[in-house]
Protein backbone atom coordinates (compact mmCIF):
# COMPACT_ATOMS: atom_id res chain seq x y z
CA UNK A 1 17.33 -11.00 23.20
CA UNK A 2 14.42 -12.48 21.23
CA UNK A 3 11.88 -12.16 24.43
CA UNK A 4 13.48 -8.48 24.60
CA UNK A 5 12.83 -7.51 21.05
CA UNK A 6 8.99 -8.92 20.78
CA UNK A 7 8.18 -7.41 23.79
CA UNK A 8 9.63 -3.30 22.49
CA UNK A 9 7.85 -4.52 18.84
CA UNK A 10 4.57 -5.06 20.94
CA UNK A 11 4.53 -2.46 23.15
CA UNK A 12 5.33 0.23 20.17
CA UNK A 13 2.97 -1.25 18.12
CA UNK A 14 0.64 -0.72 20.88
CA UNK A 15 1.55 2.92 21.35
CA UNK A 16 0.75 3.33 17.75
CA UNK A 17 -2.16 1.63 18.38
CA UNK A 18 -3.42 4.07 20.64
CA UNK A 19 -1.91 7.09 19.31
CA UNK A 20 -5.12 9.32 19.81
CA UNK A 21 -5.34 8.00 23.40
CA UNK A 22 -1.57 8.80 24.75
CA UNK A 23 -1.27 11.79 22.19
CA UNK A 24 1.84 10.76 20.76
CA UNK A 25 2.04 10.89 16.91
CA UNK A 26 2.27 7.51 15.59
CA UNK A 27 5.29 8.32 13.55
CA UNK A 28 7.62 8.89 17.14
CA UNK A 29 6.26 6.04 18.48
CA UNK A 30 7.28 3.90 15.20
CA UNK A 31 10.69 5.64 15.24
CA UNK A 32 11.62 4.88 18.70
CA UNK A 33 10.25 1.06 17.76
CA UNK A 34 12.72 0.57 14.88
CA UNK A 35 15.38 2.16 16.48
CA UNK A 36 15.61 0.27 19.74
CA UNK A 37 15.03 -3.23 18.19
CA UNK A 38 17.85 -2.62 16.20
CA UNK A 39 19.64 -1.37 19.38
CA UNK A 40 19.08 -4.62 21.41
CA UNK A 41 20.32 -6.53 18.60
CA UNK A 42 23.45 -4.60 18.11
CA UNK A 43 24.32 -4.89 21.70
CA UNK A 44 23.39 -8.19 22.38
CA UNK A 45 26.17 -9.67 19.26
CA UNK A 46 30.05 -9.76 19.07
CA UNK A 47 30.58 -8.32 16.05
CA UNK A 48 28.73 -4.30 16.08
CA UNK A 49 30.26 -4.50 12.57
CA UNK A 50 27.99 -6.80 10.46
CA UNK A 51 25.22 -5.67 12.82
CA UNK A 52 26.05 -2.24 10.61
CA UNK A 53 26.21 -4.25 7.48
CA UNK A 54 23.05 -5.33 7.95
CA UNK A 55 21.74 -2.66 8.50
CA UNK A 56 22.63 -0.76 5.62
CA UNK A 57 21.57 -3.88 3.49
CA UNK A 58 18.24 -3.07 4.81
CA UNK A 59 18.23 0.42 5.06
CA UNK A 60 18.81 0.16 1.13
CA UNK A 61 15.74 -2.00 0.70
CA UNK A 62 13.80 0.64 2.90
CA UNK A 63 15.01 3.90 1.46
CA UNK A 64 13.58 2.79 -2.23
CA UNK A 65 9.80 2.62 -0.73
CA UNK A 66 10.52 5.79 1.17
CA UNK A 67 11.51 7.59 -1.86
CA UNK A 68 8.80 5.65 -3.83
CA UNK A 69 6.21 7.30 -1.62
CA UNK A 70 7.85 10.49 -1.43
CA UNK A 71 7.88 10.46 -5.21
CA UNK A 72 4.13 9.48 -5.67
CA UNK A 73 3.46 12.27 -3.01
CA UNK A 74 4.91 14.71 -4.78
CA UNK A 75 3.50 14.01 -8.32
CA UNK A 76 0.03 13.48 -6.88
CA UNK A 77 0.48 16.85 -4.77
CA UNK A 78 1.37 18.41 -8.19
CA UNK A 79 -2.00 17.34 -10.13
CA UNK A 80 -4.03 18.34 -7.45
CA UNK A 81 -2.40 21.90 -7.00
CA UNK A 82 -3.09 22.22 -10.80
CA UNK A 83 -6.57 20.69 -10.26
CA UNK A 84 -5.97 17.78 -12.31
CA UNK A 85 -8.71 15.42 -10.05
CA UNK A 86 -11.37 18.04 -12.08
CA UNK A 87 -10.90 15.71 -15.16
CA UNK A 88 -12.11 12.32 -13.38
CA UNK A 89 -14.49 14.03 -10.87
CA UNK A 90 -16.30 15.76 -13.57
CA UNK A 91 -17.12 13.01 -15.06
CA UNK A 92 -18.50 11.03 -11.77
CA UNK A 93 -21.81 12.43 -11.78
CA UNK A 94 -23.72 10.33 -9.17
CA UNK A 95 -23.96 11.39 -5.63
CA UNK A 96 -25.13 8.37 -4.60
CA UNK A 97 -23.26 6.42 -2.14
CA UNK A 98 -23.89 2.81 -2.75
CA UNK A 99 -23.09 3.77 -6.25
CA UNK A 100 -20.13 6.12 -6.13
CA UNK A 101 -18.81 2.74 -3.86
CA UNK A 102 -18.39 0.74 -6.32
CA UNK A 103 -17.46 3.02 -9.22
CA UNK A 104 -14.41 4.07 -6.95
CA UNK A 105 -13.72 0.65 -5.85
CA UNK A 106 -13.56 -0.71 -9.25
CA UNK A 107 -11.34 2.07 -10.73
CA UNK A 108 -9.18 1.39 -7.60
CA UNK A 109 -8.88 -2.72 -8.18
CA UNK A 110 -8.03 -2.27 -11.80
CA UNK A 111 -5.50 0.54 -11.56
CA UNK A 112 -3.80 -1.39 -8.93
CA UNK A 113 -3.21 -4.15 -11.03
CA UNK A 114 -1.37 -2.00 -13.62
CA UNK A 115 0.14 0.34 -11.08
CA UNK A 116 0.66 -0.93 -7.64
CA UNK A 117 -1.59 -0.87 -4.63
CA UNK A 118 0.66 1.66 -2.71
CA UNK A 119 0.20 4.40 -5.53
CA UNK A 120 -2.97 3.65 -6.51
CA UNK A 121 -4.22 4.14 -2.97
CA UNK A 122 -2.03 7.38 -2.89
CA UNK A 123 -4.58 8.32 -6.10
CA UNK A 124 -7.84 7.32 -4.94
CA UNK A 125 -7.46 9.07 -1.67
CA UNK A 126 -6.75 12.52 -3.49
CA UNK A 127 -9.57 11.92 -5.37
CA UNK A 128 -11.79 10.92 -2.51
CA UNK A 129 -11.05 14.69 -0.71
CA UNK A 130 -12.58 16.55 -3.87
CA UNK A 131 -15.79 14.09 -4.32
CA UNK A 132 -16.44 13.41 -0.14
CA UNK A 133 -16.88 16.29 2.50
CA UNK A 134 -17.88 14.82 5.27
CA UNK A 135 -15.00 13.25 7.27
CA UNK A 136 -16.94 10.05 8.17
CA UNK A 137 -18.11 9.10 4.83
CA UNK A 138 -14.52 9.87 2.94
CA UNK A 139 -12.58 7.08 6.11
CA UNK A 140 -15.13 4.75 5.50
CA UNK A 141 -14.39 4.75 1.68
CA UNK A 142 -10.62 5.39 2.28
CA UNK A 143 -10.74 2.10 4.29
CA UNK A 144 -12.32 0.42 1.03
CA UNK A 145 -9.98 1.78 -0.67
CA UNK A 146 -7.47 -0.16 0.81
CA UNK A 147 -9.27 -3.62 0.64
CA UNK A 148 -9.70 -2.90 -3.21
CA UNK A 149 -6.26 -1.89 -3.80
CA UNK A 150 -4.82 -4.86 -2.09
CA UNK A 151 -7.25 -6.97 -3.97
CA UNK A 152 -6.61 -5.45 -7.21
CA UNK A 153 -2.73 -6.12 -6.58
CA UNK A 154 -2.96 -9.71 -6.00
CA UNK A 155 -3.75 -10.99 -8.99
CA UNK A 156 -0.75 -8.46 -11.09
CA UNK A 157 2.81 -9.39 -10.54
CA UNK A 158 3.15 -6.21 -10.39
CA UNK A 159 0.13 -4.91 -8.02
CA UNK A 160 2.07 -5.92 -4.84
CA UNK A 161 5.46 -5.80 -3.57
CA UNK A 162 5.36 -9.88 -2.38
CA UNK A 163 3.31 -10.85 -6.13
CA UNK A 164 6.61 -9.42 -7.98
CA UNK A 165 8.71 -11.01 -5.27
CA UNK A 166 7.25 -14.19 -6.28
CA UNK A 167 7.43 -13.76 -9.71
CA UNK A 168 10.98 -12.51 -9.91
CA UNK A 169 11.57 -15.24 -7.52
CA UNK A 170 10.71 -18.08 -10.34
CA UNK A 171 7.64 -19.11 -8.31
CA UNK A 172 4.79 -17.62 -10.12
CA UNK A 173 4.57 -16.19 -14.00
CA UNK A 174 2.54 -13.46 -15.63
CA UNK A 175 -0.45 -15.41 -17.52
CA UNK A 176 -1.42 -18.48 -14.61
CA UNK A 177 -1.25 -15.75 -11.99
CA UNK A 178 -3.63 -13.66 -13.52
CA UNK A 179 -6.29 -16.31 -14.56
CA UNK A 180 -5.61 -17.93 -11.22
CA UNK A 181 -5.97 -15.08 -8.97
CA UNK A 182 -8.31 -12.81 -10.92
CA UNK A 183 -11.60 -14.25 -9.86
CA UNK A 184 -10.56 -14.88 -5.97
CA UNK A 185 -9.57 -11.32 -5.74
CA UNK A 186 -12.26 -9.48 -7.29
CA UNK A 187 -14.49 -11.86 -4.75
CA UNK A 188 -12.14 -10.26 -2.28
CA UNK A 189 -13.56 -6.89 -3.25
CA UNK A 190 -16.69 -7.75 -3.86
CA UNK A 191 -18.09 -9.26 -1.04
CA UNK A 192 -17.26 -6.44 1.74
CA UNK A 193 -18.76 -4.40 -1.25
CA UNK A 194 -22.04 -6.02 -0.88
CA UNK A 195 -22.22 -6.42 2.60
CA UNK A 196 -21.58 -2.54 2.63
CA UNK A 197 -24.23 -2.08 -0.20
CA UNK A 198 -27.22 -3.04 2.05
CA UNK A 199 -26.40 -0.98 4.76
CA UNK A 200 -25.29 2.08 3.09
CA UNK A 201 -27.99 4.70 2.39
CA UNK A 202 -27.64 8.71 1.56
CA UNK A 203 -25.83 10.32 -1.28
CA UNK A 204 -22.58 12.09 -0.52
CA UNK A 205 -22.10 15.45 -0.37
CA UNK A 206 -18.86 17.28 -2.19
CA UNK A 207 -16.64 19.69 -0.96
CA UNK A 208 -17.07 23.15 -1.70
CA UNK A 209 -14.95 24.40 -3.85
CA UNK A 210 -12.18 27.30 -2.80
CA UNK A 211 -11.30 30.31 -3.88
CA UNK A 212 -7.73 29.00 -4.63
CA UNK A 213 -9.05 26.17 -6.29
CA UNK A 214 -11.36 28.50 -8.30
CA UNK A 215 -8.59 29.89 -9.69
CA UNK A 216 -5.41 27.61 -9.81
CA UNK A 217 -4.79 27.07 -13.51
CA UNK A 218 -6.12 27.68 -17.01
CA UNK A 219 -7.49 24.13 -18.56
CA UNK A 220 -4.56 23.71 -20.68
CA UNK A 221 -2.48 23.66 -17.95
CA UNK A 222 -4.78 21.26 -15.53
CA UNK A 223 -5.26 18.52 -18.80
CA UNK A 224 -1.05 19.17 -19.45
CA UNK A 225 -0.18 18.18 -16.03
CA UNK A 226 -2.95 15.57 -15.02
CA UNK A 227 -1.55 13.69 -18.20
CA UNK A 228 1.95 13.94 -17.22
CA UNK A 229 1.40 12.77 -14.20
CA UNK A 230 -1.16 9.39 -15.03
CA UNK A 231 1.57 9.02 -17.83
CA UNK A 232 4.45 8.95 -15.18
CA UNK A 233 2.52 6.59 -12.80
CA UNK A 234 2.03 4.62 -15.49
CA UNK A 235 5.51 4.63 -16.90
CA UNK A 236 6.98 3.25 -13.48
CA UNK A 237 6.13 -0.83 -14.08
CA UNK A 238 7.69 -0.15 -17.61
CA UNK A 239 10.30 1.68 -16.81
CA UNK A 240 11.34 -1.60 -13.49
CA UNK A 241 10.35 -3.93 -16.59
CA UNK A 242 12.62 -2.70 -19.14
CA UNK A 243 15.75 -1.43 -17.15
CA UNK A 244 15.59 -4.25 -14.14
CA UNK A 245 16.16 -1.12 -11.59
CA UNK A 246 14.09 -0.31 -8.66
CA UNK A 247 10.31 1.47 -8.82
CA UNK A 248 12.07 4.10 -7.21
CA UNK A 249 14.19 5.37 -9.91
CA UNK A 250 11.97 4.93 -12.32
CA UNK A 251 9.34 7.47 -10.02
CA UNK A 252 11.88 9.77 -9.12
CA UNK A 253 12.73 9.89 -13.19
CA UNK A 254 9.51 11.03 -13.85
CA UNK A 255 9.27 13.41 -10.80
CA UNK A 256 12.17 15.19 -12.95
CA UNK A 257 10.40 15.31 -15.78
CA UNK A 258 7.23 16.62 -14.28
CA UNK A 259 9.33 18.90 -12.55
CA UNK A 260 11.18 20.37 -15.42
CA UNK A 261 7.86 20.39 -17.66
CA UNK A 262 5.85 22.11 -14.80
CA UNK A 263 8.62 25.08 -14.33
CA UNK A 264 8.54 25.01 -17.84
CA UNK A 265 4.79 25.54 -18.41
CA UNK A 266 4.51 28.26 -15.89
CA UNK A 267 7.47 30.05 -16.99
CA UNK A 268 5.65 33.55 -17.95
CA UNK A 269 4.25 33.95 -14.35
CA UNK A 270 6.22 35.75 -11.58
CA UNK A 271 6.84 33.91 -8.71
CA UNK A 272 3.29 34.88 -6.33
CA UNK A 273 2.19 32.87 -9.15
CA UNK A 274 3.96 29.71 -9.62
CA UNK A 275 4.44 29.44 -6.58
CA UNK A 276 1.58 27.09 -5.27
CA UNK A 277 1.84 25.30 -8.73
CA UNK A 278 5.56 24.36 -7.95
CA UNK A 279 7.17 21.30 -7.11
CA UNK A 280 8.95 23.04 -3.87
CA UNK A 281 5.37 23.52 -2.46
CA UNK A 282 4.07 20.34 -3.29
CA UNK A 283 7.26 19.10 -1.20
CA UNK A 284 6.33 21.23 1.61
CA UNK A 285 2.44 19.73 1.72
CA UNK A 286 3.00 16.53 1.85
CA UNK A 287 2.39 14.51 4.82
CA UNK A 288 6.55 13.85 6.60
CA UNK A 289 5.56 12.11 9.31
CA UNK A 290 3.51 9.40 7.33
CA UNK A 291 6.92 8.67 5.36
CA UNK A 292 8.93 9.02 9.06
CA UNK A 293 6.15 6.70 10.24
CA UNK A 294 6.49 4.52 7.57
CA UNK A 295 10.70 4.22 8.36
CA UNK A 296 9.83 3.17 11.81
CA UNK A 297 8.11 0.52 10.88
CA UNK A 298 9.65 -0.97 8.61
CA UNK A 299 13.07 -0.46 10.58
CA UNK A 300 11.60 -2.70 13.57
CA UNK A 301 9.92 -5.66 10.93
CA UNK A 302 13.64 -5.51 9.21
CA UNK A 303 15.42 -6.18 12.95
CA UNK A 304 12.62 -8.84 13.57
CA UNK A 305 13.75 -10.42 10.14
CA UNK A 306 17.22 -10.25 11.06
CA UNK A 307 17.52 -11.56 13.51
CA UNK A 308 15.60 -14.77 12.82
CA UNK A 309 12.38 -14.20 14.37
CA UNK A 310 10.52 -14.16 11.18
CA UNK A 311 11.68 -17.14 9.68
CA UNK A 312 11.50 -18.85 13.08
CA UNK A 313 7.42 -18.09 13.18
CA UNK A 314 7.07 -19.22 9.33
CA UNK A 315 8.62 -22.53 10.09
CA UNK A 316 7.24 -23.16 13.54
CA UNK A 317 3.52 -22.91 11.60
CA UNK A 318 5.31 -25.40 9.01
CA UNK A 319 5.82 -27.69 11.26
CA UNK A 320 3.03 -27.14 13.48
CA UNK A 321 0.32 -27.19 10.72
CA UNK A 322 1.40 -28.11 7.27
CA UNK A 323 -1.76 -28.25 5.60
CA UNK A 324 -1.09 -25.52 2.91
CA UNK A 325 -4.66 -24.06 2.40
CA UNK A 326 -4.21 -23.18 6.38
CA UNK A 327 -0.68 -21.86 6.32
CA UNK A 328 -1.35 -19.77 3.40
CA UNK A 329 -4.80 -18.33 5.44
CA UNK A 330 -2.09 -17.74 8.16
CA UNK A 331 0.40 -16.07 7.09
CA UNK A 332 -2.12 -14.28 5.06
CA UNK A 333 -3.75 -13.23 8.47
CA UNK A 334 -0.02 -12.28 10.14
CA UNK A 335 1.25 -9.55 7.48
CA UNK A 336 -1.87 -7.97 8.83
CA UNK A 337 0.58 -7.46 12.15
CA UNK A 338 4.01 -7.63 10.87
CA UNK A 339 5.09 -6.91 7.12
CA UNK A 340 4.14 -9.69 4.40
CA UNK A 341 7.83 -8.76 2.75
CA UNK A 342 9.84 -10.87 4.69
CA UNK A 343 7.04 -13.66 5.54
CA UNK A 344 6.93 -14.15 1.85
CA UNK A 345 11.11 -14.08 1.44
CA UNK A 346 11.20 -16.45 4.70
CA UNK A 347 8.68 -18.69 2.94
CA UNK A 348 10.39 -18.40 -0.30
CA UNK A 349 13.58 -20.00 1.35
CA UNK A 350 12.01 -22.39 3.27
CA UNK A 351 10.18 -24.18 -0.28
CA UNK A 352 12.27 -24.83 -3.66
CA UNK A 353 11.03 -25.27 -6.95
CA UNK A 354 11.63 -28.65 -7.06
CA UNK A 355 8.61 -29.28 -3.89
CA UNK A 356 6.22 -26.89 -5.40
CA UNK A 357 6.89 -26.29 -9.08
CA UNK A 358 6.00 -22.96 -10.65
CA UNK A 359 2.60 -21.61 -10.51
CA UNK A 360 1.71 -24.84 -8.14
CA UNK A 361 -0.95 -24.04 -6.16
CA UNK A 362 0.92 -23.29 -2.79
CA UNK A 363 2.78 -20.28 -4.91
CA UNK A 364 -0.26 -19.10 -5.79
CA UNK A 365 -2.38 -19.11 -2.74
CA UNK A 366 0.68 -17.33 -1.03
CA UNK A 367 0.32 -14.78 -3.40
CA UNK A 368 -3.48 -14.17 -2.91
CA UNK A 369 -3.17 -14.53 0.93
CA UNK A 370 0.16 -12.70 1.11
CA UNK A 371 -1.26 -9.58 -0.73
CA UNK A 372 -5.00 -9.32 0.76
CA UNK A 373 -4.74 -10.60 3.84
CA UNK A 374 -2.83 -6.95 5.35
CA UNK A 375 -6.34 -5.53 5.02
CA UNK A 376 -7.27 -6.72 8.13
CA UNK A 377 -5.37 -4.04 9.96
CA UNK A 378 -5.30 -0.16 8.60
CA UNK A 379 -1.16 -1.08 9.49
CA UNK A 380 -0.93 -4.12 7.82
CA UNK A 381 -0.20 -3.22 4.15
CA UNK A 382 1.83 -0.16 2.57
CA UNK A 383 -1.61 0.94 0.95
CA UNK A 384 -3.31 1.12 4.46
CA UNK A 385 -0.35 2.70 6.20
CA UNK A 386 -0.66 5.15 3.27
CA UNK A 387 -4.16 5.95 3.79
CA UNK A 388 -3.89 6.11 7.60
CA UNK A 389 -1.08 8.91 7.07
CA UNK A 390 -2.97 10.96 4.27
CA UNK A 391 -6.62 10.66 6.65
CA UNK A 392 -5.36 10.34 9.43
CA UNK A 393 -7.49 7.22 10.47
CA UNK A 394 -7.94 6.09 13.51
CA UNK A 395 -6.42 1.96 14.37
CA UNK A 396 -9.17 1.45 16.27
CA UNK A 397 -11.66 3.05 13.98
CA UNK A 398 -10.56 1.05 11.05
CA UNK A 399 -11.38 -2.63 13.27
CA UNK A 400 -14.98 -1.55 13.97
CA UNK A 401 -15.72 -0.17 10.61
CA UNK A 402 -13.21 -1.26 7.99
CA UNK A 403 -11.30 -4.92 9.79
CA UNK A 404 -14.81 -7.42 9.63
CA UNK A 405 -15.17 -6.38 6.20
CA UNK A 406 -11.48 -6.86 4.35
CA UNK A 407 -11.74 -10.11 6.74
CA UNK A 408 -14.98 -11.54 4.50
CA UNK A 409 -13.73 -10.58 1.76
CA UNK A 410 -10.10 -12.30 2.33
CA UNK A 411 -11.65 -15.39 3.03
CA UNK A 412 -14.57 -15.15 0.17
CA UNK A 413 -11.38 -15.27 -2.05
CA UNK A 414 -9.82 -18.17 -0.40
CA UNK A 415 -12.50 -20.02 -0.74
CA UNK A 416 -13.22 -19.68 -4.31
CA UNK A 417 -9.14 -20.75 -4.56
CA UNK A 418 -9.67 -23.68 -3.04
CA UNK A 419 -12.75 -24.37 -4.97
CA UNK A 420 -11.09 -23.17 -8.23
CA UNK A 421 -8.21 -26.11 -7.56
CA UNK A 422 -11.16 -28.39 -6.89
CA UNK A 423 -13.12 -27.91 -10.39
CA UNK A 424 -9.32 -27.74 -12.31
CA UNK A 425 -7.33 -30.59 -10.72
């Protein structure tokens, strides 16, 4: 059964792979993926019944980040139809490339930290389609996009899923993880950044503008809704902080509110009107099959977790290598295949508290490696699948343009961890 379910999670991530090449959309092939590991591993154990259980365990897990995303969607959709972007890309006046790089890339690593790399990427994307017309131009900083947002949720327990893991977990805590991991991950960012710098000549040039767009909403309305939304985004880490629920609720929560305030704000117009300003046309624009995508996915890592393979792979490099500064580089460079979730929960069972206290080093490096090291793949992290739905990027195009950079970056950071433990131990 294990030989059988590797060799389906290969060959659909291969189809996905090659999406543009078979002409399948990436979301079928990830759909048939999920579904048929978890097939094989029903039929292949005597009791269908806790294969179910499972199942639905998981498929609780999984349904949070699908509504997550369909939440962030929606309220992103929302500012945009009202024109909200306007507000920030007024006030980015350069046209220059090399510049507008690193102004983006910077807003993107700090907002991550205070958001979370999945949303912030979500952001930063939208606002990428009203600075960037040319297609080429917009992937290639929609792939730095995702390097910076994974590197600005590192060093935040709550930036990246596996960070708050660890930190609920007992394993790392607010203050050493962000003087720990703050310097390593903004080397993470910075170094593609430069290595991009010296190549990257031209200025940009925007979109132009539609009549729709010309005419969407009055400025009260635009500033109204643009800081609803930032202030719901925003609200989502308190809202998990204070209450203990799931991100989830606390973004569908404020997709009510925006909801209610939006109907509310365009209440005098007929329904022509408020029609593309609504939240039942921002539903129908947003991108489906990137969420459907996303559920295949993450169905076929959850069977391969399951069923043992995961935590099979984590302690075969244990016990193969053992040196932690490798491991960590390791598993760092495997989420890039297979979801850093459940390598980070499999390594989090295999280590107690009492072998590597809190904030040790190990903890620490895991977190850095855990949450950068998907940027090596456009399908390794939730903020690259993101951006590969929303633009449409290419696997293949992200490795020759995107892969050589998150990889210098990733281990740019490492290295100044290891150095870091050097100077302070």
């Amino acid at each position: 059964m294990t030989a059988l379910l590797i060799t389906v999670f290969v060959l659909g991530y291969l189809a996905i792979t090659v999406e543009h090449t078979i002409k399948i959309n990436k979301a079928a092939s990830a759909l048939i993926t999920g579904i048929v590991c978890w097939t094989i591993y029903v039929l292949n154990v005597a009791d269908p019944h806790a294969v179910t259980h499972q199942l639905e365990e998981h498929m609780g897990e999984l349904s949070g980040i699908l509504f997550f995303l369909l939440g962030a969607m929606v309220v992103v959709e929302l500012i945009d139809a009202h024109d909200g972007f306007e507000i920030i890309t007024s006030r980015i006046r350069t046209r220059s490339k090399r510049q507008l790089l690193w102004v983006l890339s910077l807003i993107t690593f700090f907002l991550s930290a205070v958001l979370d790399n999945l949303t912030t990427t979500i952001v930063v994307v939208s606002l990428l389609r009203k600075l960037i017309d040319d297609r080429e131009d917009r992937l290639l900083f929609a792939g730095v996009t995702v390097i910076a947002a994974n590197a600005g949720g590192a060093w935040s327990p709550m930036g990246d899923v596996t960070t708050t893991m660890l930190w609920i977990g007992g394993q790392i805590s607010v203050a050493p993880t962000v003087i720990n991991l703050l310097l390593p991950s903004f080397v993470c960012l910075a170094a593609p950044l430069l290595v991009l710098s010296m190549r990257l000549r031209g200025e940009i040039s925007p979109p132009e503008r539609s009549v729709e767009a010309a005419v969407t909403s009055s400025a009260f309305e635009r500033n109204a809704v643009f800081a609803l939304g930032l202030l719901v985004l925003l609200c989502v880490p308190v809202f998990k902080t204070v209450t203990h629920l799931p991100p989830y609720m606390g973004m569908l929560l404020g997709l009510g509110v925006m909801w209610v305030l939006t109907e509310l704000i365009h209440s005098e117009k007929d329904e022509a009107e408020k029609g593309v300003f609504s939240v039942n046309h921002a539903i129908r624009k947003i991108d489906t099959p990137s969420i459907l995508f996303f559920l295949g996915i993450l169905l076929a890592i959850s069977a391969l977790q399951t069923t043992g393979i995961l935590s099979a792979c984590a302690a075969w490099l244990e016990a193969t290598i053992g040196n932690v500064v490798v491991l960590g580089l390791l598993i760092g460079f495997l989420s890039a295949v297979v979801d850093n979730v459940p390598l980070v929960a499999a390594i989090q069972g295999m280590y107690s508290l009492e072998q590597y206290p809190i904030d040790s080093f190990f903890w620490q490096f895991l977190a850095y490696c855990s949450g950068t090291g998907g940027s090596a793949l456009i399908i390794g992290s939730a903020a690259g699948v993101a951006a590969m739905g929303l633009e449409k990027i290419d696997f293949f195009w992200y490795i020759k343009r995107v892969s050589l950079l998150a990889v210098i970056g990733y281990l740019a950071g490492a290295a100044v961890c290891v150095v870091q433990r050097m100077v302070l131990a």
